[in-house]
PDB file of N, CA and C in Angstrom:
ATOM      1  N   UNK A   1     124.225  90.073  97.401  1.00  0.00           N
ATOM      2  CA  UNK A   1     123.594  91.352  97.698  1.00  0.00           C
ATOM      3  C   UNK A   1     123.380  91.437  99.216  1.00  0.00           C
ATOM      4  N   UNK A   2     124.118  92.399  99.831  1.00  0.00           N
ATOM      5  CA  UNK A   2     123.716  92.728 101.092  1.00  0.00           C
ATOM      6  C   UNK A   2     122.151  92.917 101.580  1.00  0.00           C
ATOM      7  N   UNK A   3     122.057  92.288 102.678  1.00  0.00           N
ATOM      8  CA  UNK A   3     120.406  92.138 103.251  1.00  0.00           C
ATOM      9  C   UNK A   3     120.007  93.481 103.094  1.00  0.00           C
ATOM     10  N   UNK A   4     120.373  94.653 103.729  1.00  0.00           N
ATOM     11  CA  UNK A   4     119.681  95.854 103.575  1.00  0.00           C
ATOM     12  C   UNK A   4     119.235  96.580 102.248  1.00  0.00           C
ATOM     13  N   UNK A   5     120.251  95.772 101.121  1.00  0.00           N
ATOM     14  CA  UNK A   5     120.347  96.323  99.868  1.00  0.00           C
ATOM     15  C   UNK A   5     118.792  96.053  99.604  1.00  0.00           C
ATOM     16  N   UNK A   6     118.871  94.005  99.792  1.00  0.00           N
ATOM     17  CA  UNK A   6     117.621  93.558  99.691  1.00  0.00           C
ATOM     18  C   UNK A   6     116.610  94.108  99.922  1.00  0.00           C
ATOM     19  N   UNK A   7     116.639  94.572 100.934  1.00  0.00           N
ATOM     20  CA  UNK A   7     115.275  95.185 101.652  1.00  0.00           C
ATOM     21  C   UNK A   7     115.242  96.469 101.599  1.00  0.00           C
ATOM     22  N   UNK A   8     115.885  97.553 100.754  1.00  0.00           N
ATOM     23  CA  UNK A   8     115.252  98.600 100.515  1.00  0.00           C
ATOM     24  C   UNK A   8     114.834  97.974  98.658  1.00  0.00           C
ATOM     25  N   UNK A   9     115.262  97.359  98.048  1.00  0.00           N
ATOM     26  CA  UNK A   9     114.540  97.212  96.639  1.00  0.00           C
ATOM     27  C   UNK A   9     113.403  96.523  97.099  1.00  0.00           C
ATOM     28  N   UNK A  10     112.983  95.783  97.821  1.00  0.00           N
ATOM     29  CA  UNK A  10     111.696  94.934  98.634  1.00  0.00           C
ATOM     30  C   UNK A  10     110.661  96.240  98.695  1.00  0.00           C
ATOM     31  N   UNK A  11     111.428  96.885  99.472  1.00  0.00           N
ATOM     32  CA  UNK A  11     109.923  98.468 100.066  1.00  0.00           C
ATOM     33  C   UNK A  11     109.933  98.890  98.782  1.00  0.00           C
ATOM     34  N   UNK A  12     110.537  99.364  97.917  1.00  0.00           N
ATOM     35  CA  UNK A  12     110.250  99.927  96.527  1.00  0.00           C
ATOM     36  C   UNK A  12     109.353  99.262  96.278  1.00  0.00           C
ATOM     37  N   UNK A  13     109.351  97.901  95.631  1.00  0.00           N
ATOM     38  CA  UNK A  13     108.612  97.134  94.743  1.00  0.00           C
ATOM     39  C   UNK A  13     107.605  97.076  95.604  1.00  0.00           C
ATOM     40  N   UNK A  14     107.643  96.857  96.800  1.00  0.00           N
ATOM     41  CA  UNK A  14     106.019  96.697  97.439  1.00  0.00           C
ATOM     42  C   UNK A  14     105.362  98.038  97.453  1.00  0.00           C
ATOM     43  N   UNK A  15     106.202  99.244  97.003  1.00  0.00           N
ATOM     44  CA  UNK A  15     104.979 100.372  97.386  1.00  0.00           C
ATOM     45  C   UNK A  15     104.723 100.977  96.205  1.00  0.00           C
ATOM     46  N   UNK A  16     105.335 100.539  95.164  1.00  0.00           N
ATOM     47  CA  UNK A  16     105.127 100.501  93.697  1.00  0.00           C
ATOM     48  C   UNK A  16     103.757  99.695  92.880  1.00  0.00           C
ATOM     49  N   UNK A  17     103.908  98.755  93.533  1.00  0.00           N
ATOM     50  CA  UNK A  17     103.032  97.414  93.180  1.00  0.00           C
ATOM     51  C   UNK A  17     101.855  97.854  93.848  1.00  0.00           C
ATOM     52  N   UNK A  18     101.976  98.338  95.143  1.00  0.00           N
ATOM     53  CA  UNK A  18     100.580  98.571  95.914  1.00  0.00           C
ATOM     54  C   UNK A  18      99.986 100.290  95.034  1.00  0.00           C
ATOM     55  N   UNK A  19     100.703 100.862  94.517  1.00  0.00           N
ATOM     56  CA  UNK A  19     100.159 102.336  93.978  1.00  0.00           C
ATOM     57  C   UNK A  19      99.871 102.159  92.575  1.00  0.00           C
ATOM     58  N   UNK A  20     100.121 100.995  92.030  1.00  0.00           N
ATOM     59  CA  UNK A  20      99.752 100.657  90.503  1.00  0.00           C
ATOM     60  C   UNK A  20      98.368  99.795  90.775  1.00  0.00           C
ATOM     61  N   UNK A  21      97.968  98.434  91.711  1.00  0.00           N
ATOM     62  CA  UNK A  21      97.228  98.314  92.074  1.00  0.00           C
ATOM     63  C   UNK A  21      96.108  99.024  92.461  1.00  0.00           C
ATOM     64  N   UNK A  22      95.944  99.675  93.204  1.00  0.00           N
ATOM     65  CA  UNK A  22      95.366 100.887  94.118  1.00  0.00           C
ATOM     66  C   UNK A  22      94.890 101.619  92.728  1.00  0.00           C
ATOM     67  N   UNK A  23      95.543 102.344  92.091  1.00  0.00           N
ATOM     68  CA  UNK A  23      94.522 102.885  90.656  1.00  0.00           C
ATOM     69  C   UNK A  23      94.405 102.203  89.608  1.00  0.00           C
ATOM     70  N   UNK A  24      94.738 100.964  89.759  1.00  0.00           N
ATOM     71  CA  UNK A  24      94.199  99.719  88.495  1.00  0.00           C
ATOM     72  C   UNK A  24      92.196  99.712  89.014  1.00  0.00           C
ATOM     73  N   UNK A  25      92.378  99.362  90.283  1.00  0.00           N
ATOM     74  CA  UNK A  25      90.898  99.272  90.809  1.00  0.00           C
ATOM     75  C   UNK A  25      90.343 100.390  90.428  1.00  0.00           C
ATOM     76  N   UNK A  26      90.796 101.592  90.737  1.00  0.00           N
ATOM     77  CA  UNK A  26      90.050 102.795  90.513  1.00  0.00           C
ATOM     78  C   UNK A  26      89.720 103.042  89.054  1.00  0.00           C
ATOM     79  N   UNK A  27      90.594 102.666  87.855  1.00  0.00           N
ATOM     80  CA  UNK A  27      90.528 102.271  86.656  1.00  0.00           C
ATOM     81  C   UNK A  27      89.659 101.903  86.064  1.00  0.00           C
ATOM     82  N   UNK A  28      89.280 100.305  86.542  1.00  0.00           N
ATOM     83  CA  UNK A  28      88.183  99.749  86.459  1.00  0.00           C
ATOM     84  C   UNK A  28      86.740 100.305  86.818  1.00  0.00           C
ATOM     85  N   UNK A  29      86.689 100.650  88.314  1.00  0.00           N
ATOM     86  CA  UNK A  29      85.318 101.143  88.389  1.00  0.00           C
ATOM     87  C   UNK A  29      84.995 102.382  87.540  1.00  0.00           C
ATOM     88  N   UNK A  30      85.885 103.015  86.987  1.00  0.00           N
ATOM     89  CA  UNK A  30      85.331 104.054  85.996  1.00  0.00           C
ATOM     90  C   UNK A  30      84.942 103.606  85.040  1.00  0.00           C
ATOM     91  N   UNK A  31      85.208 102.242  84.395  1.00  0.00           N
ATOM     92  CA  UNK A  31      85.472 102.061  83.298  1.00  0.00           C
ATOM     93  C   UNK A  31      84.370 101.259  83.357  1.00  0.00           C
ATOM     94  N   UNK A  32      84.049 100.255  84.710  1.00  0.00           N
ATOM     95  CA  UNK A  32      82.765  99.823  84.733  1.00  0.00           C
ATOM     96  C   UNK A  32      81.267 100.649  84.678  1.00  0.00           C
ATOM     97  N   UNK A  33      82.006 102.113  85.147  1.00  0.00           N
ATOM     98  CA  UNK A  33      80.446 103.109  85.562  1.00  0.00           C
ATOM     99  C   UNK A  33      80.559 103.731  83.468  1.00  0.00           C
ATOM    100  N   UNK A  34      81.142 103.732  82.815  1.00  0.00           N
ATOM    101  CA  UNK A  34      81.209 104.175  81.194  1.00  0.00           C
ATOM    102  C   UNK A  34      80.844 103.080  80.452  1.00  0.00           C
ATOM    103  N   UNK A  35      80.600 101.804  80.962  1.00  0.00           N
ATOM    104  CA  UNK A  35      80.403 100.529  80.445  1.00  0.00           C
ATOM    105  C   UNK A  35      81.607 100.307  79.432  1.00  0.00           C
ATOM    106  N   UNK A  36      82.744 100.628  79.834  1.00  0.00           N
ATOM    107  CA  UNK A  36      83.334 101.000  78.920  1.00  0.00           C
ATOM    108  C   UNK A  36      84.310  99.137  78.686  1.00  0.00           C
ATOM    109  N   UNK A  37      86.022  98.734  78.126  1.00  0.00           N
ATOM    110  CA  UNK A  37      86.404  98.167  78.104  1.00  0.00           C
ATOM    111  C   UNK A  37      86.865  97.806  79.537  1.00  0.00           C
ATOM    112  N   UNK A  38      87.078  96.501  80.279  1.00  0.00           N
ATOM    113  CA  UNK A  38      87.298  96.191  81.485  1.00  0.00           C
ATOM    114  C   UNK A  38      88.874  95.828  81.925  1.00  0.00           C
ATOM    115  N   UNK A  39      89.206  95.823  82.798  1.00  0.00           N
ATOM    116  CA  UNK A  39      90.188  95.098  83.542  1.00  0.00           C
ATOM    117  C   UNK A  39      89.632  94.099  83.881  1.00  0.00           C
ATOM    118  N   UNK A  40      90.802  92.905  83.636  1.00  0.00           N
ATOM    119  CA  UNK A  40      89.668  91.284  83.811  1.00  0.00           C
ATOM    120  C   UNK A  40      89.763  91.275  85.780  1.00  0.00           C
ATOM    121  N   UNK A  41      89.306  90.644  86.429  1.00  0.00           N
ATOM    122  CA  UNK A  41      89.207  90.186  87.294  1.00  0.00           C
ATOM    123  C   UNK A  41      90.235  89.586  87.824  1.00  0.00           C
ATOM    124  N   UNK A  42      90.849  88.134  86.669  1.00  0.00           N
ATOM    125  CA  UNK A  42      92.247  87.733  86.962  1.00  0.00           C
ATOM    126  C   UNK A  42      93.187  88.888  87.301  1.00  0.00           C
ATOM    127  N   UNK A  43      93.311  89.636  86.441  1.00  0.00           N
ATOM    128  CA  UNK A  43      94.310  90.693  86.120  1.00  0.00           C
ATOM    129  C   UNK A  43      94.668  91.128  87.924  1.00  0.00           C
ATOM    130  N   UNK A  44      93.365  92.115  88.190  1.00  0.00           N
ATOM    131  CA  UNK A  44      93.338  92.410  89.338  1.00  0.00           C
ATOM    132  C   UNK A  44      93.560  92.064  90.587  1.00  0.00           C
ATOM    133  N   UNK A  45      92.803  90.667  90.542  1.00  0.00           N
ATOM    134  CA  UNK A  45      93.692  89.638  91.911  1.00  0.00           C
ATOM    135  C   UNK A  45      94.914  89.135  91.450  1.00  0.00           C
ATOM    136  N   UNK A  46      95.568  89.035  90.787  1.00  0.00           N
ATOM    137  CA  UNK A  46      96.924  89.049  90.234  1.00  0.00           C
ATOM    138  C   UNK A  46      98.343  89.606  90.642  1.00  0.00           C
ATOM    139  N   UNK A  47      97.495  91.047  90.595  1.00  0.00           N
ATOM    140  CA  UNK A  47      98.436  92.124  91.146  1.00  0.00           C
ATOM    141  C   UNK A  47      98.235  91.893  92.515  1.00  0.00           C
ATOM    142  N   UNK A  48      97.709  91.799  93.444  1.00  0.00           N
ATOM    143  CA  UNK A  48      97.117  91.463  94.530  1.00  0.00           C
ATOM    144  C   UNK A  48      98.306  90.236  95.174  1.00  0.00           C
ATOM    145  N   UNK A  49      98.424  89.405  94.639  1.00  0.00           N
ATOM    146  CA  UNK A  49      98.916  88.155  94.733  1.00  0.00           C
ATOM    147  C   UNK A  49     100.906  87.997  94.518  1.00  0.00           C
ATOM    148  N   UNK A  50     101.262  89.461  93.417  1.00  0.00           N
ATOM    149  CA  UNK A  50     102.559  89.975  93.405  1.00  0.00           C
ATOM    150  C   UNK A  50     103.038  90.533  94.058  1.00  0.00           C
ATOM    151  N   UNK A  51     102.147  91.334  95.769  1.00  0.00           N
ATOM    152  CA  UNK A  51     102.527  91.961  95.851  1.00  0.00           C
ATOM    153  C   UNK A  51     101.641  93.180  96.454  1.00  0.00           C
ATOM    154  N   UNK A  52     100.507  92.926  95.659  1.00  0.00           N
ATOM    155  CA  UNK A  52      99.708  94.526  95.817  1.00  0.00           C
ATOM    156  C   UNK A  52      98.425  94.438  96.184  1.00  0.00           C
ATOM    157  N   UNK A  53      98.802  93.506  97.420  1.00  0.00           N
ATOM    158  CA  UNK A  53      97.430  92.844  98.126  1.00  0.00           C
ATOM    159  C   UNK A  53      96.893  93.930  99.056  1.00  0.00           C
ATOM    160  N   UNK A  54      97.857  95.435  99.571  1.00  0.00           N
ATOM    161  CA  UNK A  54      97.613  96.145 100.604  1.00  0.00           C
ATOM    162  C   UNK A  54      96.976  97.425  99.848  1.00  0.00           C
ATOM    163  N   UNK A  55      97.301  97.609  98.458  1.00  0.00           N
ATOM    164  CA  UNK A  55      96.755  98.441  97.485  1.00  0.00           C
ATOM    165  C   UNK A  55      95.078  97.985  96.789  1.00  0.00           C
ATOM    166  N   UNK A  56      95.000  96.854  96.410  1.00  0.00           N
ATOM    167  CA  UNK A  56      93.822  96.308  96.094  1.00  0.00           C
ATOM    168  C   UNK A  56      92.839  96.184  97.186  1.00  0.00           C
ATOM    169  N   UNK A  57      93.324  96.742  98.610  1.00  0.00           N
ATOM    170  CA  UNK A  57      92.443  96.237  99.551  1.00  0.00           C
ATOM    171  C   UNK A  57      91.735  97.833  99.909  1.00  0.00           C
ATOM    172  N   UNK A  58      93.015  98.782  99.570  1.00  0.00           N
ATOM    173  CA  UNK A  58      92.718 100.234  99.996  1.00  0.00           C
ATOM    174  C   UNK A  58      91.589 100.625  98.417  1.00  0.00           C
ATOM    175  N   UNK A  59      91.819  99.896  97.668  1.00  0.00           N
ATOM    176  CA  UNK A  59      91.051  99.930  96.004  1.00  0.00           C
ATOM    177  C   UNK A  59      89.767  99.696  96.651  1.00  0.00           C
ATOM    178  N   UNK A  60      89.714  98.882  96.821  1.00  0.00           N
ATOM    179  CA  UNK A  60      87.974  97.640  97.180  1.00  0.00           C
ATOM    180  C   UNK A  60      87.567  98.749  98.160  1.00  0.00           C
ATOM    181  N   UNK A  61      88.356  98.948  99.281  1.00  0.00           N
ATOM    182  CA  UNK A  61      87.585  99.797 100.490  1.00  0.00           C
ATOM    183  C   UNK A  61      87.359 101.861  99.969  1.00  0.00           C
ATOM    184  N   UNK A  62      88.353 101.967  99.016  1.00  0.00           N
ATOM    185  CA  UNK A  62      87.980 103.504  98.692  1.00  0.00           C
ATOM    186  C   UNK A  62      86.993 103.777  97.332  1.00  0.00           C
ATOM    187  N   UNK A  63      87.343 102.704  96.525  1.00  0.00           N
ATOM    188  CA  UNK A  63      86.577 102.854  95.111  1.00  0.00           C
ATOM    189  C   UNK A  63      85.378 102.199  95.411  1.00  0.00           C
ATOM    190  N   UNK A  64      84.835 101.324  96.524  1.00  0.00           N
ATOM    191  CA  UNK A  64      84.077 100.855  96.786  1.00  0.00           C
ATOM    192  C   UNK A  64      83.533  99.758  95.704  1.00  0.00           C
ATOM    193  N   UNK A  65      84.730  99.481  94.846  1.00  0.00           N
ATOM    194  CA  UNK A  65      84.613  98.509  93.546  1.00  0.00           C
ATOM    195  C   UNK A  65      85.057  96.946  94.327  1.00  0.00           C
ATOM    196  N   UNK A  66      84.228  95.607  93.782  1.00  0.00           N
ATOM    197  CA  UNK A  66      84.216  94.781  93.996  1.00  0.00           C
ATOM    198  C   UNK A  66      84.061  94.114  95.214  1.00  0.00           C
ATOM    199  N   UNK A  67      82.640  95.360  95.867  1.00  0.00           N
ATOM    200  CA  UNK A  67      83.052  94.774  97.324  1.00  0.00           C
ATOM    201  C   UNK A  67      82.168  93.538  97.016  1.00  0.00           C
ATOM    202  N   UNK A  68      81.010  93.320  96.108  1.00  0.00           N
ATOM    203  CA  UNK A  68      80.088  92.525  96.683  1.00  0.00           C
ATOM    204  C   UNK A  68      80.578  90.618  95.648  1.00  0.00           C
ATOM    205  N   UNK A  69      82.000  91.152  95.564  1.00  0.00           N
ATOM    206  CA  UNK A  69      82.377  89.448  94.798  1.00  0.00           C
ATOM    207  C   UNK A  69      82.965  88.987  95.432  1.00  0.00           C
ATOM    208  N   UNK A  70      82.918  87.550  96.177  1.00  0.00           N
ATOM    209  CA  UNK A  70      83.702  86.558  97.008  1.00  0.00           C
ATOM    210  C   UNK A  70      84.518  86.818  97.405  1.00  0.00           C
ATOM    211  N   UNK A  71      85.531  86.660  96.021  1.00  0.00           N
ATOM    212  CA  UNK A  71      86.536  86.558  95.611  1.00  0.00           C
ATOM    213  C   UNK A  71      87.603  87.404  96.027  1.00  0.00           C
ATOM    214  N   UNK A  72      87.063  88.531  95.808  1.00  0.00           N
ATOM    215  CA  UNK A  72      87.199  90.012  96.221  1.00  0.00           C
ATOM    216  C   UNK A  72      87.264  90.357  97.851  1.00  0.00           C
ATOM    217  N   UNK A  73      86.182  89.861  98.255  1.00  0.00           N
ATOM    218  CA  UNK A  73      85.755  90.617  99.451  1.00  0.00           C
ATOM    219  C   UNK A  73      86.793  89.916 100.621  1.00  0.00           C
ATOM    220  N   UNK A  74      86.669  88.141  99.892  1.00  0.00           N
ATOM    221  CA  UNK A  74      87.289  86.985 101.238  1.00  0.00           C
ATOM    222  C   UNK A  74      88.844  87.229 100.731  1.00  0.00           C
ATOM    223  N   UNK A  75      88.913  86.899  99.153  1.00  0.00           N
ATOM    224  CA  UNK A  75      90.285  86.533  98.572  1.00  0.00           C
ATOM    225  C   UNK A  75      91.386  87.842  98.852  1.00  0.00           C
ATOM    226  N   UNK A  76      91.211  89.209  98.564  1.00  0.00           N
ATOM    227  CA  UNK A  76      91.829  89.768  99.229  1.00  0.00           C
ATOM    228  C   UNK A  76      92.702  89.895 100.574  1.00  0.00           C
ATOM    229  N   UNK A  77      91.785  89.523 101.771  1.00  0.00           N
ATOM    230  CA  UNK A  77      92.177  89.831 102.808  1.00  0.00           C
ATOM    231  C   UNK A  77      92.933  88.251 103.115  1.00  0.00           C
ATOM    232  N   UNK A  78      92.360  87.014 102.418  1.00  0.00           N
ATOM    233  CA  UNK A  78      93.068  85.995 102.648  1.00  0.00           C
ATOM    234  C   UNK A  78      94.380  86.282 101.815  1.00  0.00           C
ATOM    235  N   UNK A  79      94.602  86.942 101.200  1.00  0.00           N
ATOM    236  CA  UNK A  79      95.807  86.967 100.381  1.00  0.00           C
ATOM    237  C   UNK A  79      96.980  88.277 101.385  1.00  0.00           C
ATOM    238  N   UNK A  80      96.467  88.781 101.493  1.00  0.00           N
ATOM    239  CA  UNK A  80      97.308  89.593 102.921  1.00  0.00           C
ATOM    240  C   UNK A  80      97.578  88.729 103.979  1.00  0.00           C
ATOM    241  N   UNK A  81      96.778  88.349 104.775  1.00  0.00           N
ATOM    242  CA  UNK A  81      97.219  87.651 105.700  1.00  0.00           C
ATOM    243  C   UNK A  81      98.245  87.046 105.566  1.00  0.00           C
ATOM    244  N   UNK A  82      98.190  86.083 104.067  1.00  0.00           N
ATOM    245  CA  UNK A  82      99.157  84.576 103.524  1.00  0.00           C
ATOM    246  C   UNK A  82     100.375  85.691 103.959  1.00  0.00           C
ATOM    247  N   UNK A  83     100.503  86.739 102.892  1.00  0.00           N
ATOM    248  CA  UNK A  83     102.035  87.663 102.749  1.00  0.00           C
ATOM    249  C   UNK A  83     102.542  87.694 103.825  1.00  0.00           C
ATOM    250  N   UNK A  84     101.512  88.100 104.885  1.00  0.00           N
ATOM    251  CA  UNK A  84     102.138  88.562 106.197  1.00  0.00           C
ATOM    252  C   UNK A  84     103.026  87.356 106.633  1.00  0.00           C
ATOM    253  N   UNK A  85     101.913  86.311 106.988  1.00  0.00           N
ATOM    254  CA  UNK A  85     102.585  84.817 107.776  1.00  0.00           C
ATOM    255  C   UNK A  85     104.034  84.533 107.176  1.00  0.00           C
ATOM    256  N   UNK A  86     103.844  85.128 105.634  1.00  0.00           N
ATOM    257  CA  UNK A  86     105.417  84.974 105.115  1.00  0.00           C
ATOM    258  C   UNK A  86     106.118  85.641 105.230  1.00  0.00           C
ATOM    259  N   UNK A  87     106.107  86.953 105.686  1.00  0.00           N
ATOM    260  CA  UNK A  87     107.056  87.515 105.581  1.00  0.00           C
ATOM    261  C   UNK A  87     107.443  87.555 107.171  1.00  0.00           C
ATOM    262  N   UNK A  88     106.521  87.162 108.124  1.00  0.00           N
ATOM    263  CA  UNK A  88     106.977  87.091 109.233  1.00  0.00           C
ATOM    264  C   UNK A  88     108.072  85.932 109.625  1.00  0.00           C
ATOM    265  N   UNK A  89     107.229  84.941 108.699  1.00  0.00           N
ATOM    266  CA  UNK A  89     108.421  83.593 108.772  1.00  0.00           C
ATOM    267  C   UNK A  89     109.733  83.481 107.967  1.00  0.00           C
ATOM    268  N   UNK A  90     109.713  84.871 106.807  1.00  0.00           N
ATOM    269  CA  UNK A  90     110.867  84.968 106.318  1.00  0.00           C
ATOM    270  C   UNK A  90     111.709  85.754 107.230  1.00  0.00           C
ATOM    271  N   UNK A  91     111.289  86.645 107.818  1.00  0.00           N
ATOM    272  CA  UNK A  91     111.947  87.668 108.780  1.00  0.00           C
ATOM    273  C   UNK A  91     112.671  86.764 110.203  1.00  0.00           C
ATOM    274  N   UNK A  92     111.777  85.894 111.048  1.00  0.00           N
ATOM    275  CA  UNK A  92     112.175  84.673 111.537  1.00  0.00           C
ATOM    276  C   UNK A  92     113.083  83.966 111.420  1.00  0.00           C
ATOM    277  N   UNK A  93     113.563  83.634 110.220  1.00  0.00           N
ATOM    278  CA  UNK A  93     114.482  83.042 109.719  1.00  0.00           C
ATOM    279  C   UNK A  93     115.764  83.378 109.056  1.00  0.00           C
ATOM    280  N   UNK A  94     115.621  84.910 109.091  1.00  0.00           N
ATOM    281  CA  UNK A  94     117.171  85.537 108.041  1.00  0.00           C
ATOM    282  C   UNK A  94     117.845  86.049 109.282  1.00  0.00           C
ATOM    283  N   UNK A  95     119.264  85.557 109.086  1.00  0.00           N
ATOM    284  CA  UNK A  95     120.247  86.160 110.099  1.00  0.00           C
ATOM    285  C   UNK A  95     120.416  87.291 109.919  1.00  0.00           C
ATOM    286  N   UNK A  96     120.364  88.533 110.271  1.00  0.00           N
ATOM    287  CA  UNK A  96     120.745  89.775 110.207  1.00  0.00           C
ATOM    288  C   UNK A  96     122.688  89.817 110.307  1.00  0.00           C
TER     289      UNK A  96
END
């Protein structure tokens, strides 16, 4: 598969993953304000971790859901960063 091929199915899936994320959170906090059935926690940093670490972060900061859990607040933004360092060091490393 040609690199560019690569990297336009790459931006798909990352802006897919980040807009399913992004209203998974919003999901939840409704569902937390109805006391209703939940999205687990795993679930959520999950998606986060596939992928949809830039969506779960715009989730936490607009739904204002999960700001006050660790996990959430640190694990997020440590989980962006990680992507970045990788994808900078993958980018680093592929011959164009």
């Amino acid at each position: 598969m040609p690199y560019q091929d690569f990297l336009h199915i790459a931006l798909i899936y990352l802006a897919a993953i980040n807009v399913v994320t992004f209203f998974m959170y919003g999901i939840d906090k409704v569902k937390a304000k109805r006391s209703k059935w939940r999205i687990s926690e795993a679930a959520l940093l999950w998606m986060a971790v596939i992928g949809g670490s830039i969506g779960a972060w715009l989730g936490i900061k607009i739904w204002h859901h999960k700001t006050m859990h660790k996990k959430f607040k640190y694990g997020v933004p440590a989980i962006i960063i990680l992507q970045i360092a990788i994808i900078v060091y993958l980018i680093t490393k592929v011959e164009l």
